[in-house]
N, C-alpha and C. Protein backbone atom coordinates (compact mmCIF):
# COMPACT_ATOMS: atom_id res chain seq x y z
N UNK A 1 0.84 -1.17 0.00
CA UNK A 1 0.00 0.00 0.00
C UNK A 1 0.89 1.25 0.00
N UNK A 2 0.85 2.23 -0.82
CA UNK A 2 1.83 3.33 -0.75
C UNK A 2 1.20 4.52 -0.18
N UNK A 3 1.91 5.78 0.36
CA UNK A 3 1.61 6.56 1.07
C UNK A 3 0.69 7.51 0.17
N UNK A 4 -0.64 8.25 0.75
CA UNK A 4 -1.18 9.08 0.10
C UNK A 4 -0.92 10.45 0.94
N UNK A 5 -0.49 11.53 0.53
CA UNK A 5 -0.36 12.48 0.98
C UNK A 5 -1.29 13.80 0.87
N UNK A 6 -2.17 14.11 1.76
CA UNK A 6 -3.17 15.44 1.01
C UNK A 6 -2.73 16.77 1.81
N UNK A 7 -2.53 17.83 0.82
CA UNK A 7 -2.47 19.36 1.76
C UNK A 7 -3.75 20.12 1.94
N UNK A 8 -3.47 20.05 3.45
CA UNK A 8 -4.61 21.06 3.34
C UNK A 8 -4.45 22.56 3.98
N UNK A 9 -4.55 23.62 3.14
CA UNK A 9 -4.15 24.94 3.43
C UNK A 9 -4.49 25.42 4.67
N UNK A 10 -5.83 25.30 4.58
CA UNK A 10 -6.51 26.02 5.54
C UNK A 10 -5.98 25.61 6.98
N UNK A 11 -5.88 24.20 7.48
CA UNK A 11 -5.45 23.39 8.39
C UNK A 11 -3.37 23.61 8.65
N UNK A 12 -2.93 24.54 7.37
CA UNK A 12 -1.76 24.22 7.42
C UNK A 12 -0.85 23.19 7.42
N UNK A 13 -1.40 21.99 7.01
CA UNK A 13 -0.60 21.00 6.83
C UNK A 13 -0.67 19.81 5.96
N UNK A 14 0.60 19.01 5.63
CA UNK A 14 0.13 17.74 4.72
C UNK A 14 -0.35 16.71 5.38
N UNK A 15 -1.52 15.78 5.12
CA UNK A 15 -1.44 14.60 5.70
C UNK A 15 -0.85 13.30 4.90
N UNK A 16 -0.50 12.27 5.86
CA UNK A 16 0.02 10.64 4.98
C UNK A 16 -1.08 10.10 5.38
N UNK A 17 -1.99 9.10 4.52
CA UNK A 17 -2.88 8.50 4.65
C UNK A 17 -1.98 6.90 3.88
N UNK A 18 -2.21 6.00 4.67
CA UNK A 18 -2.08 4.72 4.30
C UNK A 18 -3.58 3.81 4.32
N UNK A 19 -3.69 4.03 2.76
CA UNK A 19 -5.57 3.56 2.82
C UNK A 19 -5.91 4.84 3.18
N UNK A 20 -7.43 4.43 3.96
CA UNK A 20 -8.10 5.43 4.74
C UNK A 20 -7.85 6.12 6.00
N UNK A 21 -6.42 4.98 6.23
CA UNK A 21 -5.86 5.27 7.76
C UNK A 21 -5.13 6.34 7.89
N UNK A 22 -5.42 7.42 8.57
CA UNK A 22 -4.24 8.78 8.97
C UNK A 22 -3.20 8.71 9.68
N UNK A 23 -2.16 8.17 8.91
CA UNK A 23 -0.92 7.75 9.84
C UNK A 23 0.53 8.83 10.52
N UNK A 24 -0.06 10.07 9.99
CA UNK A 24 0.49 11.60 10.41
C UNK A 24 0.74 12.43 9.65
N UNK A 25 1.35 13.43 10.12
CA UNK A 25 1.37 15.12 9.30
C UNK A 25 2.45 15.38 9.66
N UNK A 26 2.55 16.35 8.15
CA UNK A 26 3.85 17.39 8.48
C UNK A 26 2.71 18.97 9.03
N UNK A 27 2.95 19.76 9.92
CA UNK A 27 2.30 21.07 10.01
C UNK A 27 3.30 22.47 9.92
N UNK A 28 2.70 23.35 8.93
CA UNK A 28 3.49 24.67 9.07
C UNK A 28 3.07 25.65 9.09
N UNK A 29 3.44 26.74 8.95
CA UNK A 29 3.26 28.22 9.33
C UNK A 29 3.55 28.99 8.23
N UNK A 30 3.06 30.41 7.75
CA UNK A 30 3.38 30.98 6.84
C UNK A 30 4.08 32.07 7.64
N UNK A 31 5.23 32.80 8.16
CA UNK A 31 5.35 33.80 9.01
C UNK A 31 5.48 35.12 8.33
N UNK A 32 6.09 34.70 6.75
CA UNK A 32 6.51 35.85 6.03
C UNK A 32 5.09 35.76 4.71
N UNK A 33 6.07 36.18 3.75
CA UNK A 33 5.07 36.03 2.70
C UNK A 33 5.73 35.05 1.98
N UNK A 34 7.04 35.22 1.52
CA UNK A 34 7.61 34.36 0.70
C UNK A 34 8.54 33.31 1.46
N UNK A 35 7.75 32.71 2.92
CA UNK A 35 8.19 31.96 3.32
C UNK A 35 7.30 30.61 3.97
N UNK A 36 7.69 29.60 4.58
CA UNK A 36 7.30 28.38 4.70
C UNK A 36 8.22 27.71 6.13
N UNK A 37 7.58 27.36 7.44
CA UNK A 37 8.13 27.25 8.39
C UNK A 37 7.60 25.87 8.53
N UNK A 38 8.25 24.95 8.63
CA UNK A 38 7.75 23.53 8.88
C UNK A 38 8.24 23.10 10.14
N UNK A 39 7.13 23.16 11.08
CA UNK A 39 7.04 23.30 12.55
C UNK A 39 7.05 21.92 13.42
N UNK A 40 6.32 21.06 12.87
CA UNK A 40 6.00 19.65 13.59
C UNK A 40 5.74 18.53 12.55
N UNK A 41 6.08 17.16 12.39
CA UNK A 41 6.27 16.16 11.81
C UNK A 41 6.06 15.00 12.52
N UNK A 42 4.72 14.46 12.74
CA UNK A 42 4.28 13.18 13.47
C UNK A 42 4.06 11.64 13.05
N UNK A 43 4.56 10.74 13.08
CA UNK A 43 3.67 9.61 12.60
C UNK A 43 3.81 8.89 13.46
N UNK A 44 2.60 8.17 13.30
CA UNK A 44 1.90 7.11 14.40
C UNK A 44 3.06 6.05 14.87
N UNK A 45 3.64 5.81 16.18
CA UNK A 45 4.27 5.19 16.46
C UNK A 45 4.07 3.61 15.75
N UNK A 46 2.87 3.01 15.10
CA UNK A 46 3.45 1.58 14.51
C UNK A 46 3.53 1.80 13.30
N UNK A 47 3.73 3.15 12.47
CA UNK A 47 4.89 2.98 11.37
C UNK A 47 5.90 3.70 11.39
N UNK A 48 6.45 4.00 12.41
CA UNK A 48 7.69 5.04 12.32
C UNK A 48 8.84 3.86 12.04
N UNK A 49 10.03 4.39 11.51
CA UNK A 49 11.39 3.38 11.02
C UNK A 49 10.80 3.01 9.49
N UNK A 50 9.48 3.24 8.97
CA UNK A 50 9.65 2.66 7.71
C UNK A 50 9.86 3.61 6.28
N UNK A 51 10.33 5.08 6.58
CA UNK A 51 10.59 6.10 5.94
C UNK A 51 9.45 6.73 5.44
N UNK A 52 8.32 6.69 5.85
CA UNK A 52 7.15 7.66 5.97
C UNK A 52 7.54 8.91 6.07
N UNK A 53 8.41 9.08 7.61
CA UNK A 53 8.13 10.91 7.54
C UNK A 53 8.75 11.48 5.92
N UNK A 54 10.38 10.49 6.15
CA UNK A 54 10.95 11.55 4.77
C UNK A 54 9.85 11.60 3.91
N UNK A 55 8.94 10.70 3.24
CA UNK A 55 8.28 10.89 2.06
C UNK A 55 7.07 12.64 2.55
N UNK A 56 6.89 12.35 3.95
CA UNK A 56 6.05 13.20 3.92
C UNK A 56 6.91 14.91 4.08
N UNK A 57 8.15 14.76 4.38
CA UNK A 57 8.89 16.24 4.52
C UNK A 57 9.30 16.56 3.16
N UNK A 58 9.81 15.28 2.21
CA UNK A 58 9.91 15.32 0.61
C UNK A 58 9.05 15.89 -0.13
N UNK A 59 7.22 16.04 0.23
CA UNK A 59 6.87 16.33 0.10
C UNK A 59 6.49 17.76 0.07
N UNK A 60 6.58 18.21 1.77
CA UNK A 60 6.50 19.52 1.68
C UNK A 60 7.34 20.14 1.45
N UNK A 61 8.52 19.81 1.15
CA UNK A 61 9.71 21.00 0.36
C UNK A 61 9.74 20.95 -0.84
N UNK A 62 9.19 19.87 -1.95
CA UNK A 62 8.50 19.79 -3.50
C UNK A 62 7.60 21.08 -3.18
N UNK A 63 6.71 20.92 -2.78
CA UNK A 63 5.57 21.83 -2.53
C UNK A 63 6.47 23.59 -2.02
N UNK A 64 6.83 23.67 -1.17
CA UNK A 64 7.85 25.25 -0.96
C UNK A 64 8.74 25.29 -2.55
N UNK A 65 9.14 24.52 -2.46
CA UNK A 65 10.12 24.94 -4.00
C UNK A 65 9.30 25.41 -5.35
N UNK A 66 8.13 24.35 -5.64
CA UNK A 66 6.89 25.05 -6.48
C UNK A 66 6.33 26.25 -6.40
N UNK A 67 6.37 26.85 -4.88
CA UNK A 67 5.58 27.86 -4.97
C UNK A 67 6.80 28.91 -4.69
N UNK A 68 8.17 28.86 -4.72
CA UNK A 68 9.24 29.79 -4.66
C UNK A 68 9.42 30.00 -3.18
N UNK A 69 9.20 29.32 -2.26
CA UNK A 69 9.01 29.73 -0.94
C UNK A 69 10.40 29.58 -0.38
N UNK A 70 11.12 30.36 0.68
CA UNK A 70 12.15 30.07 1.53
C UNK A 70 11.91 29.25 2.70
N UNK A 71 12.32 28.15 2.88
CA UNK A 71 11.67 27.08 4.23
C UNK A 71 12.94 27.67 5.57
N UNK A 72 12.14 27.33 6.43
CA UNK A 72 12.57 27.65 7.73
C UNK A 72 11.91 26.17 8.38
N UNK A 73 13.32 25.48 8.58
CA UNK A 73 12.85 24.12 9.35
C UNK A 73 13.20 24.36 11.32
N UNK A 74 11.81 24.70 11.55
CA UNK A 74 12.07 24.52 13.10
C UNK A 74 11.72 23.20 13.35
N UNK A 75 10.90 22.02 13.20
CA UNK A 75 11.02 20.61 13.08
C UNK A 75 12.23 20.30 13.29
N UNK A 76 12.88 19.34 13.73
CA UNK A 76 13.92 18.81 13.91
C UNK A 76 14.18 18.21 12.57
N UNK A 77 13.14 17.08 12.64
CA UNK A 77 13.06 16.02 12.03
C UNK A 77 13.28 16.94 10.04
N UNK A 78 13.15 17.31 9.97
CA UNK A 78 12.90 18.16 8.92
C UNK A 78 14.12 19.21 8.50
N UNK A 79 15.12 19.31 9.98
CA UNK A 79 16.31 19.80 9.73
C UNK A 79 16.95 19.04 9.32
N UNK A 80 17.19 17.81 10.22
CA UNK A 80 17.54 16.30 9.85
C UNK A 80 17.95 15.82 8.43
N UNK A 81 16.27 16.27 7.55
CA UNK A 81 16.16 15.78 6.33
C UNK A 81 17.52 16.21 5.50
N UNK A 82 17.13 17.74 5.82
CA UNK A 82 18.01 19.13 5.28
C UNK A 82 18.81 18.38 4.95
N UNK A 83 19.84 18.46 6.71
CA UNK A 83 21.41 17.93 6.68
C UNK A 83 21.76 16.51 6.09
N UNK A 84 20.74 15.63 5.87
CA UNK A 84 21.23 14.59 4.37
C UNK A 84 20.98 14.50 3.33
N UNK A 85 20.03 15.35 2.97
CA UNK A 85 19.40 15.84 1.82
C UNK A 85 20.20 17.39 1.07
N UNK A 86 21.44 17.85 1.37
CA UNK A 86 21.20 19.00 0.98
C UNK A 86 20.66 19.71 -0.34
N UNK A 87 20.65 18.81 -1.39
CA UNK A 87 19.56 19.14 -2.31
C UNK A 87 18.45 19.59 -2.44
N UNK A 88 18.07 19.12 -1.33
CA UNK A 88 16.72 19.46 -1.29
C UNK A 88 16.08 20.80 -0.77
C-alpha cells in the first residue's frame, strides 16, 4: 500500500494517509510572505522506522520549491532531512 499524501491549506498542513488510515502530518506556518516554516512532523508510532516521515517532509519541500518559498525548518526532524538531503 503506498503513502497518500493530502495538503490542506486552511489546516496548514500535509497529511500521509495509508488507505483510509491517517498515519500523520507534516504542520506549518506561513510567518513571512515568501516563506514556509515547517514546525511539527508526526507519525503514528506503529509505522515510524519505515521512511514515511521523509516521504512526507519530501513532500512539503517539493511543494515550498513550487511555490518559490524560503523554508525555515524549526522541526527537527525536517532539519535532519536538510542535513542529508542538501539538495533538497
Amino acid at each position: 500500500m503506498s503513502l497518500e499524501i493530502q495538503h490542506d491549506t486552511s489546516a496548514q498542513q500535509f497529511t500521509a494517509y495509508l488507505g483510509k488510515e491517517e498515519i500523520g502530518e507534516l504542520a506549518y506556518a506561513l510567518p513571512e510572505e515568501a516563506a514556509i516554516d515547517f514546525q511539527h512532523t508526526f507519525i503514528e508510532q506503529e509505522y515510524r522506522g519505515k521512511g514515511y516521515a521523509d516521504q512526507l517532509i519530501k513532500h512539503g519541500l517539493e511543494y515550498a520549491q513550487e511555490k518559490g518559498l524560503n523554508v525555515i525548518a524549526t522541526c527537527q526532524a525536517v532539519a535532519s532531512y536538510l542535513e542529508r538531503h542538501p539538495q533538497a
